[in-house]
Protein backbone atom coordinates (compact mmCIF):
# COMPACT_ATOMS: atom_id res chain seq x y z
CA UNK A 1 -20.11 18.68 -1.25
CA UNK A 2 -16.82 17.20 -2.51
CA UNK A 3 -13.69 17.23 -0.18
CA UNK A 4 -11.14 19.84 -1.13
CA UNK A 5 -8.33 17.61 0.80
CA UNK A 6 -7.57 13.79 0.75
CA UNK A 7 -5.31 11.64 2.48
CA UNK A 8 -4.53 8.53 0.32
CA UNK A 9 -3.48 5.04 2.42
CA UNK A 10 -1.08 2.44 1.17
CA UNK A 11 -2.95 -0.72 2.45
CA UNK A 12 -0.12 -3.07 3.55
CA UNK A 13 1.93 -1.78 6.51
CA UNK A 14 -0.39 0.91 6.56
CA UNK A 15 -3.81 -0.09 7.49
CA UNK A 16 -3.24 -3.98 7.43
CA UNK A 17 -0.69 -5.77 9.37
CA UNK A 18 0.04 -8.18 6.40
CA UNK A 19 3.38 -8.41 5.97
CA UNK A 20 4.28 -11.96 7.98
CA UNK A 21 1.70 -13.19 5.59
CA UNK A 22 3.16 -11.83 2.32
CA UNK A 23 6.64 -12.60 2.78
CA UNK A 24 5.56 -16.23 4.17
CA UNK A 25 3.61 -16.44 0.40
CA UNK A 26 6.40 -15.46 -1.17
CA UNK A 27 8.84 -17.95 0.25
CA UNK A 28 6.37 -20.88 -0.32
CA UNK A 29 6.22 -19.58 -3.90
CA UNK A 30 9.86 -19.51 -4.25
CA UNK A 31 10.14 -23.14 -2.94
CA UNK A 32 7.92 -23.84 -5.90
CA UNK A 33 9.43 -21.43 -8.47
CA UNK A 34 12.57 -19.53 -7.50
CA UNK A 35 14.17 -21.86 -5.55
CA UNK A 36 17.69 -19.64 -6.06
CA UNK A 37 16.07 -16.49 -4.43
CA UNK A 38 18.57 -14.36 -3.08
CA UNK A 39 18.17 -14.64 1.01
CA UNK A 40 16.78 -11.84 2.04
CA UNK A 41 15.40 -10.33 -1.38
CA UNK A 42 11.75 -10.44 -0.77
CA UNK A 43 12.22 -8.11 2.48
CA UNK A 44 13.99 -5.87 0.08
CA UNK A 45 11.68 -5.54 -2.09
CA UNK A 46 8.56 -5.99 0.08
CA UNK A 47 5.82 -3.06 -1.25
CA UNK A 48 7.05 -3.45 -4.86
CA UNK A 49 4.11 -4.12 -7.48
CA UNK A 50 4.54 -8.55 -7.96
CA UNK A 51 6.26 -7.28 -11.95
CA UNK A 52 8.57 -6.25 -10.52
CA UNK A 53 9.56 -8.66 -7.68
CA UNK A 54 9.06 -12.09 -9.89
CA UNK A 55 11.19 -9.96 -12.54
CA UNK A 56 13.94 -9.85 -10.55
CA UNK A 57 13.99 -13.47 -9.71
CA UNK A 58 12.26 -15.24 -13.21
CA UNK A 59 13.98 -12.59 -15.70
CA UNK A 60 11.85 -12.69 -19.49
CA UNK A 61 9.07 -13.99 -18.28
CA UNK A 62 6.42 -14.24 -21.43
CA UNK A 63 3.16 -12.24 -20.41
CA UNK A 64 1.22 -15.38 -19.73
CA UNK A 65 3.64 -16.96 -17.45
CA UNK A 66 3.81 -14.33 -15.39
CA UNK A 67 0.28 -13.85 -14.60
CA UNK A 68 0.00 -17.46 -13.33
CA UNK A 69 3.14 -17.08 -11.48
CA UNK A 70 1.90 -13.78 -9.52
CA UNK A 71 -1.98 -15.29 -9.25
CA UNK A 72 -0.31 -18.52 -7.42
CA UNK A 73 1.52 -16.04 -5.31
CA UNK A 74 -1.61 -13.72 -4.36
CA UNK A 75 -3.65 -17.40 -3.71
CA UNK A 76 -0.97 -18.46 -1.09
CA UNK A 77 -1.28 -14.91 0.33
CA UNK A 78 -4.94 -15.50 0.32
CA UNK A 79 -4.35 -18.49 2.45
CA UNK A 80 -2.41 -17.64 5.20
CA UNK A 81 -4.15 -13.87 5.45
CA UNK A 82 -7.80 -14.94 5.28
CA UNK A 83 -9.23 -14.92 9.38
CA UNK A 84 -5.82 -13.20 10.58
CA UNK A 85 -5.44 -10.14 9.46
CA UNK A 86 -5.41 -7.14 12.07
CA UNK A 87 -5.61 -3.50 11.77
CA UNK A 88 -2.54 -1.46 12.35
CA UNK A 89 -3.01 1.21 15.98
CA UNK A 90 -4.55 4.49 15.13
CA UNK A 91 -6.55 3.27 11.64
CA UNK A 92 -10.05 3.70 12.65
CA UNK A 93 -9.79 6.72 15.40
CA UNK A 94 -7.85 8.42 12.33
CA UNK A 95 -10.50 7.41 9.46
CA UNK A 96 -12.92 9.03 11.82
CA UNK A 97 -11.02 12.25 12.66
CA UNK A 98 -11.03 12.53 8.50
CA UNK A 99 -14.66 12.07 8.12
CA UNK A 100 -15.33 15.01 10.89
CA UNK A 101 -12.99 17.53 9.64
CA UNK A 102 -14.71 16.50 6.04
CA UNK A 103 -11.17 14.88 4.24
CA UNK A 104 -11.56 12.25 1.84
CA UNK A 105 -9.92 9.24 2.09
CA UNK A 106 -8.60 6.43 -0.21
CA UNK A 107 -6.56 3.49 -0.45
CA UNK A 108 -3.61 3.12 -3.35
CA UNK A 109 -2.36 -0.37 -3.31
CA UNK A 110 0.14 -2.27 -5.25
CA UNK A 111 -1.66 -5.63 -4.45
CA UNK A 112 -4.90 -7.29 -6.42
CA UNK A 113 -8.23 -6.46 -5.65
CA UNK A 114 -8.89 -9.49 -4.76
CA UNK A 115 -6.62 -8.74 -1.93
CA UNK A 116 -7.71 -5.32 -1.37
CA UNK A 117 -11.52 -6.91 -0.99
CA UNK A 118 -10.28 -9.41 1.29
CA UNK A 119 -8.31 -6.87 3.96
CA UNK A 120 -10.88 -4.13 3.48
CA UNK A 121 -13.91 -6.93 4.40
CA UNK A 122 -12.47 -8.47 7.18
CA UNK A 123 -11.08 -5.66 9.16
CA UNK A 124 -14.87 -4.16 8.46
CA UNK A 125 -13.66 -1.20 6.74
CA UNK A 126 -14.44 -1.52 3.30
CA UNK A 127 -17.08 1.61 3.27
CA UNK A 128 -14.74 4.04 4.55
CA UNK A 129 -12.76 5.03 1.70
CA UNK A 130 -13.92 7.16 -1.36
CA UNK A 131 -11.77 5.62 -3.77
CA UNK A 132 -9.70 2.22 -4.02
CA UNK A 133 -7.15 1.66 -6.18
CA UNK A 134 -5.20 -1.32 -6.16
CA UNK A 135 -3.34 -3.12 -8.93
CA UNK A 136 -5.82 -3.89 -11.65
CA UNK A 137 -6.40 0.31 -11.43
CA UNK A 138 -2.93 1.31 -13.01
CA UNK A 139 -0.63 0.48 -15.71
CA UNK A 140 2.29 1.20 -13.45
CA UNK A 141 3.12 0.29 -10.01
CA UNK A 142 5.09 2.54 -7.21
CA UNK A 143 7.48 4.02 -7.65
CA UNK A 144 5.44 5.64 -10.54
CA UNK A 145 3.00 8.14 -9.20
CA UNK A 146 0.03 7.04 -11.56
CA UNK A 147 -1.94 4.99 -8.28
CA UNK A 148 -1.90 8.07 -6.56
CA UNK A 149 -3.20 10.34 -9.49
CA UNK A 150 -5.88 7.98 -10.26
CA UNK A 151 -7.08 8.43 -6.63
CA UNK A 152 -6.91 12.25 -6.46
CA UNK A 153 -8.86 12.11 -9.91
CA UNK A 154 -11.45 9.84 -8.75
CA UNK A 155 -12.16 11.68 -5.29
CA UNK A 156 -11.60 14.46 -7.55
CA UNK A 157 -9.32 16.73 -5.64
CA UNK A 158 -6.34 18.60 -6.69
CA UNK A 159 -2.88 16.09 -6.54
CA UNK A 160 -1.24 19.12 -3.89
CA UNK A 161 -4.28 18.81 -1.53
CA UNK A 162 -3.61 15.34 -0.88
CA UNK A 163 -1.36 13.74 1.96
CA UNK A 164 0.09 10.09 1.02
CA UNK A 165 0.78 7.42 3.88
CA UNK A 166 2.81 5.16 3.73
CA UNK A 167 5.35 2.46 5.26
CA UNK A 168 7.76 1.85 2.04
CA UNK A 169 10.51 4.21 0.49
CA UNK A 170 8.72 3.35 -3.57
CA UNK A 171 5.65 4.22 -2.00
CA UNK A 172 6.79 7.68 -1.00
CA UNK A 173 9.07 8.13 -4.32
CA UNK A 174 5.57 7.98 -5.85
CA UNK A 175 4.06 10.32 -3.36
CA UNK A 176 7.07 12.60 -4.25
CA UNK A 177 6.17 12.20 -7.82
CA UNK A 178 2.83 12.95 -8.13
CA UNK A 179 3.33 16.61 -5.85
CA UNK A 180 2.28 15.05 -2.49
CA UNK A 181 3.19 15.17 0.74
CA UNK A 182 3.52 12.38 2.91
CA UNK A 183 3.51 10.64 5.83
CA UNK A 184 6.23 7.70 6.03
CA UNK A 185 5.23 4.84 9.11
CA UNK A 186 7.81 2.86 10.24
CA UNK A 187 5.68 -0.52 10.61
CA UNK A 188 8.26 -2.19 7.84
CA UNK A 189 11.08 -0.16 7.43
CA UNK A 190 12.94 1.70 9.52
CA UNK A 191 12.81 5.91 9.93
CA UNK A 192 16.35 6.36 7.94
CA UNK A 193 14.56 4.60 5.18
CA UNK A 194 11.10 6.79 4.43
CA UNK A 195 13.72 10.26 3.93
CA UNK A 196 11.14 11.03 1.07
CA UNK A 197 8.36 11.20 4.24
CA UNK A 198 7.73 15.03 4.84
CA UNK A 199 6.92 13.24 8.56
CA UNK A 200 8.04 10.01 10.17
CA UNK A 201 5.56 8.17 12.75
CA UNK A 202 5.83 5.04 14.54
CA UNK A 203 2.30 5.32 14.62
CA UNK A 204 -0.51 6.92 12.74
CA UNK A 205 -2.16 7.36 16.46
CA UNK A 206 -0.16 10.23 16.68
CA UNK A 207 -1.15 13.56 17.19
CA UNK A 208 1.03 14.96 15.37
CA UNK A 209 -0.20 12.82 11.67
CA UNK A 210 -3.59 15.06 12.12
CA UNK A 211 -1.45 18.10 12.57
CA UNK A 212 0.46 16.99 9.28
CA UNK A 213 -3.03 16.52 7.43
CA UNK A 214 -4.41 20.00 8.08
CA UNK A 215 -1.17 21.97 7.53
């Protein structure tokens, strides 16, 4: 029997402790093509879909161009990531509260599947999830709720039944937007950051996340 209740994972900062490996990938790319990055701007807009981070650094970028620029960026993720990536406390004991109290679960990612495949495989988790979603999936990235509509559609359960978690403010402006609730972890930003978080955990081995779920 389908799940009447889902709770839908952002994967970086979320499950994956990525983001060391990320931002390092994007400052190697910028050596190679943004060398007048502002300091600091790929913290700032760490969780944004890679549109709209090379955007703001290679302005009028022809279609083309872009899509080598943000597959060289993904490959020297790729490269620093693949063997070292860990999963983030309270993942797997919460993935197995969900599949006793019968929730669905997904994963709604702004990153290539390629990516996605690569986390998911090495952390040995890539069966737990009814649904993934990651860039390739939807048209538009977070803040736009589409990612997270395409995953309540898929698991097919209603967009209110779901709970969203996750660890960036455009994350949870899209959880806002589709009619979710969420969970907002503070493994990137800090707690003044996720206001749009019905809940703020340091942790998702909290107690209190399950409570959230069921409410």
């Amino acid at each position: 029997m389908p799940s009447d209740r889902a709770v839908l994972f952002d994967l970086d900062g979320v499950i994956v402790d990525s983001r060391e490996h990320h931002l390092a990938a994007w400052e190697a790319w910028a050596l190679e093509h943004a060398p007048d990055a502002p300091d600091g701007y790929f913290h700032r807009s760490f969780g944004l879909r890679n549109d709209a981070i090379i955007g703001g650094v290679r302005p009028g970028l022809a279609p083309g161009a872009f899509r080598r620029l943000a597959a060289r960026k993904e490959a020297l993720f790729r490269e620093r990531a693949r063997g070292r990536l860990t999963v983030l406390p309270g993942v797997r004991e919460l993935l197995d509260w969900l599949d006793v109290h019968a929730v669905a679960a997904a994963v709604v990612t702004s990153t290539p599947r390629a990516n996605l495949d690569l986390a998911l495989d090495t952390l040995g988790l890539a069966r737990r999830f009814g649904a993934l979603v990651a860039e390739e999936d939807a048209t538009k990235g977070k803040p736009d709720p589409e990612g997270f509509l395409v995953a309540a559609h898929r698991l097919g359960v209603a967009a209110a039944a779901c709970v969203v978690i996750e660890d960036a403010p455009a994350g949870l402006q899209a959880a806002k937007a589709a009619g979710m609730r969420a969970v907002g972890v503070t493994t990137t930003r800090p707690a003044p950051d996720l206001g749009d978080a019905g809940l703020v955990v340091d942790s998702l081995a909290e107690e209190v996340v399950r409570q959230f779920i069921l409410r």
